[in-house]
Each structure stands twice: as C-alpha cells, then as structure tokens.
C-alpha atoms as a PDB file:
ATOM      1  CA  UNK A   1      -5.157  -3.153 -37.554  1.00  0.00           C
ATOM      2  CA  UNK A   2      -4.709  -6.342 -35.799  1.00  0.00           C
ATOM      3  CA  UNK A   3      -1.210  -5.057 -34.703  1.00  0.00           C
ATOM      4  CA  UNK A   4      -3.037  -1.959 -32.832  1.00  0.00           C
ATOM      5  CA  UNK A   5      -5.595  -3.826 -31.393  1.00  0.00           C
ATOM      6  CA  UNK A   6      -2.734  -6.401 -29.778  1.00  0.00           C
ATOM      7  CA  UNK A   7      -0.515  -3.112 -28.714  1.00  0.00           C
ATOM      8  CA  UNK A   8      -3.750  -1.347 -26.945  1.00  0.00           C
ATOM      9  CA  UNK A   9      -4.568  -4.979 -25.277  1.00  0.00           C
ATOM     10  CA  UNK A  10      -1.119  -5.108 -24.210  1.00  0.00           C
ATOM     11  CA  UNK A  11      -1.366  -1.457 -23.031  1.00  0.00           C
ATOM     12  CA  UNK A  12      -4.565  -2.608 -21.045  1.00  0.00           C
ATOM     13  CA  UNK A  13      -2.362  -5.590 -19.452  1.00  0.00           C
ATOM     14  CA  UNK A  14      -0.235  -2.822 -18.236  1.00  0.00           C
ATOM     15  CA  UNK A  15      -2.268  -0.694 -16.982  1.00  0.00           C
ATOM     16  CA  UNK A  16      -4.374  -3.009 -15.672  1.00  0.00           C
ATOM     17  CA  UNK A  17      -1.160  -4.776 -13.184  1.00  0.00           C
ATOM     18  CA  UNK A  18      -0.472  -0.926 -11.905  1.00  0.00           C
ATOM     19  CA  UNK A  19      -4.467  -0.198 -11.359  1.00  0.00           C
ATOM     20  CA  UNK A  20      -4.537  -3.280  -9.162  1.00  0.00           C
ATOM     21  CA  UNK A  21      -1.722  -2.458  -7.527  1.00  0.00           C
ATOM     22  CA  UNK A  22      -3.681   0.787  -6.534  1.00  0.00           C
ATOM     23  CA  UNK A  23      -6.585  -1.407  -5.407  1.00  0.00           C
ATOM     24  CA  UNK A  24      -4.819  -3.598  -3.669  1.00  0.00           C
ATOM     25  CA  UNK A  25      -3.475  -0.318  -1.785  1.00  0.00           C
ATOM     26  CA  UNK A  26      -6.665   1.394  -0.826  1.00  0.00           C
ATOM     27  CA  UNK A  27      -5.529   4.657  -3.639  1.00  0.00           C
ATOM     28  CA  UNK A  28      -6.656   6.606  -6.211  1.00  0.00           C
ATOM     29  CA  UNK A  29      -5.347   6.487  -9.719  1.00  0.00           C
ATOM     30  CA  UNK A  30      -2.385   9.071  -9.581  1.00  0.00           C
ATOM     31  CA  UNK A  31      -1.455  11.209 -12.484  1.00  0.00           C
ATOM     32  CA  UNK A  32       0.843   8.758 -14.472  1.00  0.00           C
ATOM     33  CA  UNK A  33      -1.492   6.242 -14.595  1.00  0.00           C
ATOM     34  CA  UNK A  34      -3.884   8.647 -15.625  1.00  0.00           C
ATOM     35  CA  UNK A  35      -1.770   9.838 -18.463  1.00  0.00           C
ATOM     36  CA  UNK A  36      -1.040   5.982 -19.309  1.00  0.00           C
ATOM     37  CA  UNK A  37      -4.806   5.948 -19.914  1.00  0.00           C
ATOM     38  CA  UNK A  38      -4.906   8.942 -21.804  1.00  0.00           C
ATOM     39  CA  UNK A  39      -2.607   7.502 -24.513  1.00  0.00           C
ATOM     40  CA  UNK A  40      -4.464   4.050 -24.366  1.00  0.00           C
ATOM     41  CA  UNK A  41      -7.507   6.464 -25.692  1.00  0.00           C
ATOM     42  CA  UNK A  42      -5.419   8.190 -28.287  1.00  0.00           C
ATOM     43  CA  UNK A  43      -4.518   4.566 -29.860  1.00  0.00           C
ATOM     44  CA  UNK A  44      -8.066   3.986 -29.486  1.00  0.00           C
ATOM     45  CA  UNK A  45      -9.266   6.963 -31.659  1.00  0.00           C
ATOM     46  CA  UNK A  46      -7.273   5.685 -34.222  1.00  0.00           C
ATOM     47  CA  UNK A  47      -8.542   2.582 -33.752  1.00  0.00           C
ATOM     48  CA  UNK A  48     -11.965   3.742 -34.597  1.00  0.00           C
ATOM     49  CA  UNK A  49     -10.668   5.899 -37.271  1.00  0.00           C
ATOM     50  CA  UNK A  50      -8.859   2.712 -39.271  1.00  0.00           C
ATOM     51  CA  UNK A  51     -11.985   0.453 -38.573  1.00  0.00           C
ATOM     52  CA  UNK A  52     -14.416   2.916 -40.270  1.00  0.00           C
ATOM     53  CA  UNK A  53     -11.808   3.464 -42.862  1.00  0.00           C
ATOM     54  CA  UNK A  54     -11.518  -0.643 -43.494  1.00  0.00           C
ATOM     55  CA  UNK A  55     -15.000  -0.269 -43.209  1.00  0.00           C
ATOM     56  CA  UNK A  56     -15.991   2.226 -46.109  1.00  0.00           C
ATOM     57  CA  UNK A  57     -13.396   0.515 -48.576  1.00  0.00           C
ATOM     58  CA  UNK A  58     -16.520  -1.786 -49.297  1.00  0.00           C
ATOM     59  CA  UNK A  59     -18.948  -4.476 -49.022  1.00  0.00           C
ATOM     60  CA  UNK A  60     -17.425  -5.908 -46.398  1.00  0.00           C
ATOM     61  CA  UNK A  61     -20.649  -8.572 -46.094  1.00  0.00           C
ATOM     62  CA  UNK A  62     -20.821  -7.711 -42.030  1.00  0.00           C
ATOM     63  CA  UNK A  63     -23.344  -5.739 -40.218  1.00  0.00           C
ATOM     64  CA  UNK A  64     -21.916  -2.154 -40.149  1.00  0.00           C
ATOM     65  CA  UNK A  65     -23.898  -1.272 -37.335  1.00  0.00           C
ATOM     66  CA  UNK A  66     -22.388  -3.903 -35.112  1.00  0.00           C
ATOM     67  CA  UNK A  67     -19.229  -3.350 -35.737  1.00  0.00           C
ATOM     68  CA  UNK A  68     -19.204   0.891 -35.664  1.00  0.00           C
ATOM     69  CA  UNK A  69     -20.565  -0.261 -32.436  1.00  0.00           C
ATOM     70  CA  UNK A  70     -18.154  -2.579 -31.232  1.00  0.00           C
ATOM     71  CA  UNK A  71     -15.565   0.348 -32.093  1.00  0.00           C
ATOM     72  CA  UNK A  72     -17.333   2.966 -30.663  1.00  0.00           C
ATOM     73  CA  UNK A  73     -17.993   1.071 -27.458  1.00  0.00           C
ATOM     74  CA  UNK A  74     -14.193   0.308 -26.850  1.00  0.00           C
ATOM     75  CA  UNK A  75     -13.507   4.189 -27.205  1.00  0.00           C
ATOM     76  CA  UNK A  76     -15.926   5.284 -24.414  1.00  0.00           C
ATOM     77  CA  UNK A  77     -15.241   2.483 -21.725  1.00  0.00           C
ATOM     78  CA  UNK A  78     -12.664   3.835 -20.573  1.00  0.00           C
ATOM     79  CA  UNK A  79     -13.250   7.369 -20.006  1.00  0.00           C
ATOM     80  CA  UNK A  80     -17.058   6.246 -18.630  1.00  0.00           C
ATOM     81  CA  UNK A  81     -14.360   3.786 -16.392  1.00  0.00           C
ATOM     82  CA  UNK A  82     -12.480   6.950 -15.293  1.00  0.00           C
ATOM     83  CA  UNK A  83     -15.453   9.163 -14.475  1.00  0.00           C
ATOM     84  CA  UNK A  84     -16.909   6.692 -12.184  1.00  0.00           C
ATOM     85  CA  UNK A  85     -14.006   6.335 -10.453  1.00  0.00           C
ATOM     86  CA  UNK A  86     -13.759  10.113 -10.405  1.00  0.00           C
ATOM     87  CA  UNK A  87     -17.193  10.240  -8.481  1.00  0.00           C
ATOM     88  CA  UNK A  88     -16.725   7.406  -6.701  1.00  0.00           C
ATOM     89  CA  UNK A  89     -13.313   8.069  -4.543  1.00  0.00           C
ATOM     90  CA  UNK A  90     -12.898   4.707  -3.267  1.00  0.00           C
ATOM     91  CA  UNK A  91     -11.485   1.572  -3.829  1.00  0.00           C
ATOM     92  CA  UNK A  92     -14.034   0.200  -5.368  1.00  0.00           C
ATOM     93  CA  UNK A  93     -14.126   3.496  -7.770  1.00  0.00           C
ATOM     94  CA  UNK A  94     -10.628   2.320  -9.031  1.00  0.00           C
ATOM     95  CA  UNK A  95     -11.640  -1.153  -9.064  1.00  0.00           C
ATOM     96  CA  UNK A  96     -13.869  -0.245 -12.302  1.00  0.00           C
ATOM     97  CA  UNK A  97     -11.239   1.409 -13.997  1.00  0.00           C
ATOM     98  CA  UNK A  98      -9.741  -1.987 -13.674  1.00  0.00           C
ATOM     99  CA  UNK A  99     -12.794  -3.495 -15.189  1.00  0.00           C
ATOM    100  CA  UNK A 100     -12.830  -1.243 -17.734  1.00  0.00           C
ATOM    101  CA  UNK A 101      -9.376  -1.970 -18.664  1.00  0.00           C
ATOM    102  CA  UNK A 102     -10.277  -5.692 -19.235  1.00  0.00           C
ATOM    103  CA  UNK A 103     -13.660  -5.039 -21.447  1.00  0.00           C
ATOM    104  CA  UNK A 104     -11.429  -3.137 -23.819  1.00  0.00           C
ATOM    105  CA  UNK A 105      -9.935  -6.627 -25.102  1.00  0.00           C
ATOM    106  CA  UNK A 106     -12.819  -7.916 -24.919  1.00  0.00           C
ATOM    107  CA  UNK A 107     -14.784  -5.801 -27.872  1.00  0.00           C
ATOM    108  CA  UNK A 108     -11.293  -6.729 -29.735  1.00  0.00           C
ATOM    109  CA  UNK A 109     -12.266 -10.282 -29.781  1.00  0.00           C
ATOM    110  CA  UNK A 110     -16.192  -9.120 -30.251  1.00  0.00           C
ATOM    111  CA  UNK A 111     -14.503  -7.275 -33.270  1.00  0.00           C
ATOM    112  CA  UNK A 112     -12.814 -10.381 -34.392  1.00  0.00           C
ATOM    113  CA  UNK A 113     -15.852 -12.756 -34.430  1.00  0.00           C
ATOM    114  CA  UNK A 114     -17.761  -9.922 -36.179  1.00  0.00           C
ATOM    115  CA  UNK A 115     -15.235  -8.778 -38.631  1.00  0.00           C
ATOM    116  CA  UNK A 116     -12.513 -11.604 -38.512  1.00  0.00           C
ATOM    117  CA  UNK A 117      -9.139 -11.034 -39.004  1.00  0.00           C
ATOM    118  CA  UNK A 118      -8.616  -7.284 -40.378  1.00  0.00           C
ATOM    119  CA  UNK A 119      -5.151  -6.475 -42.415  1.00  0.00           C
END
C-alpha cells in the first residue's frame, strides 16, 4: 500500500508541475490533464478499497473512523478540486485544482501518523 500511496503522490507531483504551468498561463485545465486526473482518482479508489481491506483483516488498535476518513477524504479532494474550478473559470479556479493536488499527499502522511507504515 505504501507503494500506491508514493505512485499517486508522484502522480500529484506531475500533475501538479503541468497545472501550474496552466496558472502561470492564465488557462483552463485542458482535456489531458483532465484525463491525468481521472486516473489519479482510479488509483485512488483502490486506494480506499486496500485501506478498508487492511483495515477489516483486524484489530488494527487505530481509530477506524479516522482513518476511513483520512481515505475517504483523499478520494473526494480532487473531484471537489475539479468542480470548483469547473464553476469558477479563472485562474484562480485552476489554482485550487493545484491545491488540491498537494492535500492529496498530505492525508498520505495523515494516514501514516494514524496507521503507520502499511505492507
């Protein structure tokens, strides 16, 4: 799981360099991008589906709550990211895709002090 979790934050990275290059241009997020995000979520979704899985096999001697949060949280960022942006067709809009793309990581390291390392 750990492996995922550094793939999707290297994703992010990614994605993140090309959605500030659209910033930085005064653009919209164009289609590939777009699609880059897309399979970001799909890794995410499994993500949530191997956490919950770890998660069941069990006592585990963590909060459950916090961490189906935690996993659930990182799989709605960034399509919450991409609507705003959607409604708000501006700069700033694509500037919180960007944001988005950064908080991801983030709940993986929330995940990590909650859970620790995960095999």
């Amino acid at each position: 799981m750990v492996q995922l979790q550094v793939a999707l934050s290297v994703m992010c990275g990614v994605a993140a360099v090309l959605v500030l290059v659209q910033v930085a241009r005064d653009r919209l997020v164009n289609r590939p991008i777009l699609a880059w995000l897309a399979v970001i979520e799909v890794g995410l979704v499994v993500h949530l589906v191997q956490g919950i899985a770890w998660l069941t096999g069990g006592d585990r001697g963590i909060s459950a709550a916090t961490y189906v949060g935690y996993l659930a949280a990182s799989l709605v960022v960034l399509p919450l990211a991409v609507g705003w942006a959607w409604a708000e067709r501006s700069r700033s809009g694509t500037a919180v895709i960007l944001v988005g793309l950064f908080l991801v990581p983030y709940l993986f390291l929330r995940l990590y002090d909650v859970a620790g390392p995960i095999r």
